[in-house]
C-alpha atoms as a PDB file:
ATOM      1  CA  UNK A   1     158.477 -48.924  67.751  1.00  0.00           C
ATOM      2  CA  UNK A   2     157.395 -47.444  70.723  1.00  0.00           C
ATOM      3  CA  UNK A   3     158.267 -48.926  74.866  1.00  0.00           C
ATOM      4  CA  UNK A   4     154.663 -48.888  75.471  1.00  0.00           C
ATOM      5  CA  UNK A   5     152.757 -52.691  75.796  1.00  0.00           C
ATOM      6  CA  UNK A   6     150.813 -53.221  73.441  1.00  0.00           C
ATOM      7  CA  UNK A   7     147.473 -54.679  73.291  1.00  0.00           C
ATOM      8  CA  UNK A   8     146.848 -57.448  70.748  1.00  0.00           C
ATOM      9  CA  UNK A   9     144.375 -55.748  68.464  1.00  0.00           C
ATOM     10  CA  UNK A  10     147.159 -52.510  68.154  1.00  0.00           C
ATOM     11  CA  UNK A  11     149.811 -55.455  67.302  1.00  0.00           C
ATOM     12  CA  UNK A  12     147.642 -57.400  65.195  1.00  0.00           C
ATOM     13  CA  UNK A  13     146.815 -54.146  62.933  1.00  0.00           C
ATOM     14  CA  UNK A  14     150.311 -52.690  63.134  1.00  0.00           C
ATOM     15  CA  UNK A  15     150.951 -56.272  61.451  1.00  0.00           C
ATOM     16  CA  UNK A  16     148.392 -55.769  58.738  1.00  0.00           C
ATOM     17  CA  UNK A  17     150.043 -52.065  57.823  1.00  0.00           C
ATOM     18  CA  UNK A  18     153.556 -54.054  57.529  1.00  0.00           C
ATOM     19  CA  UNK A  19     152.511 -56.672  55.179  1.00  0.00           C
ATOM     20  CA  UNK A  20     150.457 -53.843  53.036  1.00  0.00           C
ATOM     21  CA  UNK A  21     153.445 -52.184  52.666  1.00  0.00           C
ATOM     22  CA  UNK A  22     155.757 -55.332  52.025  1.00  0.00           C
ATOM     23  CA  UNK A  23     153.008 -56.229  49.325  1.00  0.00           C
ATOM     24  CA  UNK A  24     153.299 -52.500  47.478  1.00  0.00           C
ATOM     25  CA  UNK A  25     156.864 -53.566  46.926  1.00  0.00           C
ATOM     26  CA  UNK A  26     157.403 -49.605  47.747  1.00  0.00           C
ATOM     27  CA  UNK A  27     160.092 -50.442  50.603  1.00  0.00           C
ATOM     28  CA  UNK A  28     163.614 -50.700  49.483  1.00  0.00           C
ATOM     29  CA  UNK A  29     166.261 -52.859  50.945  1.00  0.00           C
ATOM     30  CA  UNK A  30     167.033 -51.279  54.357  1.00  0.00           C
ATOM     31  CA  UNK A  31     163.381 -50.428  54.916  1.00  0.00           C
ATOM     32  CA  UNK A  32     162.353 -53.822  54.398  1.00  0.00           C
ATOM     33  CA  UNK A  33     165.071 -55.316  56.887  1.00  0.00           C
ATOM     34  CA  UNK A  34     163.727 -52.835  59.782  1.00  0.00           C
ATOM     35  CA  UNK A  35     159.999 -54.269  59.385  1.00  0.00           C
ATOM     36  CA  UNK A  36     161.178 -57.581  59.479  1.00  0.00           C
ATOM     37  CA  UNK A  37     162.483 -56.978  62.574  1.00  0.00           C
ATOM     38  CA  UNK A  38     159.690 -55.189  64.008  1.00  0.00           C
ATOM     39  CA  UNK A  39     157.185 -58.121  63.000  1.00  0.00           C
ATOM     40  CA  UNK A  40     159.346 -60.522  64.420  1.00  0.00           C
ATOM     41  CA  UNK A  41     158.759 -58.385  68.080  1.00  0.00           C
ATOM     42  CA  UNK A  42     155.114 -57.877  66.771  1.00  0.00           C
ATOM     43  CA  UNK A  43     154.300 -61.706  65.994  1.00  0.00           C
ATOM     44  CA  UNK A  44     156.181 -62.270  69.968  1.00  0.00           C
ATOM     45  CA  UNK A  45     153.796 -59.999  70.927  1.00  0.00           C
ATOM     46  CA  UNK A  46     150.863 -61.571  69.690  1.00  0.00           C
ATOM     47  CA  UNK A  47     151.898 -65.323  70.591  1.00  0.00           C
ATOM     48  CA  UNK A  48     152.512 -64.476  74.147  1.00  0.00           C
ATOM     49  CA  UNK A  49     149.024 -62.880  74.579  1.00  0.00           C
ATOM     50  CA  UNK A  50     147.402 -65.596  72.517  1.00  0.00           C
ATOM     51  CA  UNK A  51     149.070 -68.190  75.048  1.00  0.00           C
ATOM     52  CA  UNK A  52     148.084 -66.311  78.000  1.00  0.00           C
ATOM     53  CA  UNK A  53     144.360 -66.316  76.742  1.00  0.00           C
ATOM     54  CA  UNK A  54     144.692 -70.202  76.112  1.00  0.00           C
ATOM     55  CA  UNK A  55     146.121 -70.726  79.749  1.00  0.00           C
ATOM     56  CA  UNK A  56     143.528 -68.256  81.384  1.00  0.00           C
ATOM     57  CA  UNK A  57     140.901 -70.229  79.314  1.00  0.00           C
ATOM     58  CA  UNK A  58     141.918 -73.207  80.575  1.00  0.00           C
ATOM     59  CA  UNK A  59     142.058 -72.484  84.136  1.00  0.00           C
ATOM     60  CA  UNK A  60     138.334 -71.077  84.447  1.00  0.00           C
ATOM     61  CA  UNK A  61     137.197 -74.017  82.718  1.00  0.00           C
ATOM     62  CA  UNK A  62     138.776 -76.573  85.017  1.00  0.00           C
ATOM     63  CA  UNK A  63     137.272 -74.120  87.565  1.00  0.00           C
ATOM     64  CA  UNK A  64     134.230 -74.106  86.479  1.00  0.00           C
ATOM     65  CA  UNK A  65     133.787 -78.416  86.231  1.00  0.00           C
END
């Protein structure tokens, strides 16, 4: 997986390909332990943006009462 940051939608799809291919039952053994590990980053990934949306949420609507 690449260094770059990235954005939620580019997780959230890379996500989607992963379980497509965990579904085919196509990926042997050591293939399958390497995705796992990359969703487990991925799902991070997503969970840290998703809480950062909550908390920016939040703030402009105490600002905003």
């Amino acid at each position: 997986m690449t260094k770059k940051e990235l954005t939620y939608k580019e997780a959230f799809t890379r996500l989607e390909e992963i379980q497509a291919l965990i579904e085919s039952n196509k990926l042997d053994v050591d293939d399958l332990s390497e995705k796992l590990k990359e969703v487990s980053v991925l799902l991070k990934i997503c969970k840290d943006k998703l809480f950062l949306a909550s908390e920016e949420t939040k703030k402009i609507l105490e600002e905003i009462k």
